[in-house]
Protein backbone atom coordinates (compact mmCIF):
# COMPACT_ATOMS: atom_id res chain seq x y z
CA UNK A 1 -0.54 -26.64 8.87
CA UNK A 2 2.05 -24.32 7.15
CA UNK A 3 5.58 -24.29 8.10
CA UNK A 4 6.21 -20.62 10.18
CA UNK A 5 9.53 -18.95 10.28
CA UNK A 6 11.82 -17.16 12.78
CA UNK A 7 13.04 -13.72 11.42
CA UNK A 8 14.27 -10.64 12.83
CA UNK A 9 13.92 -7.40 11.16
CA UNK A 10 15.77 -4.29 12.44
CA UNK A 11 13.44 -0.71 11.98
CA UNK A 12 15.66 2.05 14.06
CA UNK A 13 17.86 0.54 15.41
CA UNK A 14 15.75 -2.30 17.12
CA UNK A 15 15.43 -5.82 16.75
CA UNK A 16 11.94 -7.49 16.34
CA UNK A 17 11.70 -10.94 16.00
CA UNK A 18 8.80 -11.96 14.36
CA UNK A 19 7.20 -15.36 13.91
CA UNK A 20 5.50 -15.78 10.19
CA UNK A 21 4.39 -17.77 7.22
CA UNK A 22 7.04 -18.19 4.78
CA UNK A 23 4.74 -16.11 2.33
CA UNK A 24 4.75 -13.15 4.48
CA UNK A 25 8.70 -12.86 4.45
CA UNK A 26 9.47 -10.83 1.20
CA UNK A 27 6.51 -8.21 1.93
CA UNK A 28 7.79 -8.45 5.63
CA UNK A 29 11.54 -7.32 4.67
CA UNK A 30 10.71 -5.46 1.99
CA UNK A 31 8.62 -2.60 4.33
CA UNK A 32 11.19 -3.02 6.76
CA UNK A 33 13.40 -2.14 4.16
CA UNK A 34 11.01 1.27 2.96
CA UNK A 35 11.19 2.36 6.65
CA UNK A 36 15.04 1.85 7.52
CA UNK A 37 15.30 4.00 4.07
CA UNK A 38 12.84 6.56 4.78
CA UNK A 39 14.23 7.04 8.15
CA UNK A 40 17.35 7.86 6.33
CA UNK A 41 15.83 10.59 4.44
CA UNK A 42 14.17 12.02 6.97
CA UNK A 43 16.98 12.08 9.12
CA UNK A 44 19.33 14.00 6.57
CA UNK A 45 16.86 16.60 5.40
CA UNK A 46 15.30 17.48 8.76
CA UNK A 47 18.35 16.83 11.06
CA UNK A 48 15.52 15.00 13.27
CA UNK A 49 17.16 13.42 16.00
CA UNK A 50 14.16 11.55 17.85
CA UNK A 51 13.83 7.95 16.91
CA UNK A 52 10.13 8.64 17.91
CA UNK A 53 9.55 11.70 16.07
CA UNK A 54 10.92 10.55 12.91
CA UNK A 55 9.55 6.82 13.10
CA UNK A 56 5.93 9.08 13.63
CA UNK A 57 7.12 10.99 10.27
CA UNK A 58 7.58 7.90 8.41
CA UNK A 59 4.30 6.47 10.08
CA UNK A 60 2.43 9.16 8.79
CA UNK A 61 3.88 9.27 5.32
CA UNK A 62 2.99 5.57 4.50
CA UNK A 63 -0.10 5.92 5.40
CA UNK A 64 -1.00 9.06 3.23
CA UNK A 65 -0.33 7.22 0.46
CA UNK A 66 -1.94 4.64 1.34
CA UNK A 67 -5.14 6.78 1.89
CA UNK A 68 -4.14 8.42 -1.71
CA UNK A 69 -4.16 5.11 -3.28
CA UNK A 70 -7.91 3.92 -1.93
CA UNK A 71 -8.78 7.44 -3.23
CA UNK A 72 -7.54 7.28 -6.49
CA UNK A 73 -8.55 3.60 -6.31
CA UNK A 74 -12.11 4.67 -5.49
CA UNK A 75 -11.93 7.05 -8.15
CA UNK A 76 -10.75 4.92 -11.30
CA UNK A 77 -13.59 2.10 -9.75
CA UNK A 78 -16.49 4.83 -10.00
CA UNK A 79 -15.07 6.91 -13.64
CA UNK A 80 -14.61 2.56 -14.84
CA UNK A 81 -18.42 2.08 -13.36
CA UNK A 82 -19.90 4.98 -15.57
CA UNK A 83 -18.29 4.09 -18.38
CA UNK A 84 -19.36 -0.04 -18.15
CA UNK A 85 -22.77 1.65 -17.50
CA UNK A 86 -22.40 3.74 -20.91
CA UNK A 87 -21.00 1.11 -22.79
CA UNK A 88 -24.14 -1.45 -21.40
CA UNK A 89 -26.63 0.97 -22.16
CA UNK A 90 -24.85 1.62 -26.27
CA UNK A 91 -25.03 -2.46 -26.20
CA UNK A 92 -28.96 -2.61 -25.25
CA UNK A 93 -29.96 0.13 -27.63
CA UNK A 94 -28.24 -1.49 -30.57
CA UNK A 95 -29.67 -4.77 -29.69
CA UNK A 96 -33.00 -3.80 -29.25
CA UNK A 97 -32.70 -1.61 -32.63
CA UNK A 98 -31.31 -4.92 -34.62
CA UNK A 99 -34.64 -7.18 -32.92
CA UNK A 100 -37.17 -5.14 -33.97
């Protein structure tokens, strides 16, 4: 059984403690470290003043690019998949030219 850790991480202006596997604690604070700064941003350029509006804003921002990266993801996978089929389909002609 691993070891699981006590840790608090503060995302506007709250306190959540959290209990987690030691191997979850960098990604953990990291994040929580994307959203404090993105709340920041947000904040200064829109003059939002709405914890929950601008927690929403940030909510929504991470998760467009996370949508943009299975996309693109999705993308690169099918574009790598035609060109694996090209490249098998080169190697079986110039087999089956060299066994004859």
């Amino acid at each position: 059984m691993s070891e699981r850790l006590k840790i608090k991480l503060s995302i506007g202006n709250r306190v959540y403690p959290l209990t987690i596997t030691p191997d979850q604690e960098e990604g953990l604070r990291t994040a929580a470290q994307k959203i404090e700064t993105t709340i920041k941003q947000f904040e200064k350029s829109y003059s939002v003043q709405d914890k929950q509006d601008v927690l929403a804003m940030c909510a929504l921002q991470f998760a467009t690019q996370n949508e943009q990266k299975t996309i693109d993801n999705t993308s690169l996978n099918e574009d790598l998949k035609l060109r694996l089929i090209a490249v098998d389909e080169l190697l079986d002609t110039h087999l089956n030219n060299n066994v004859l």
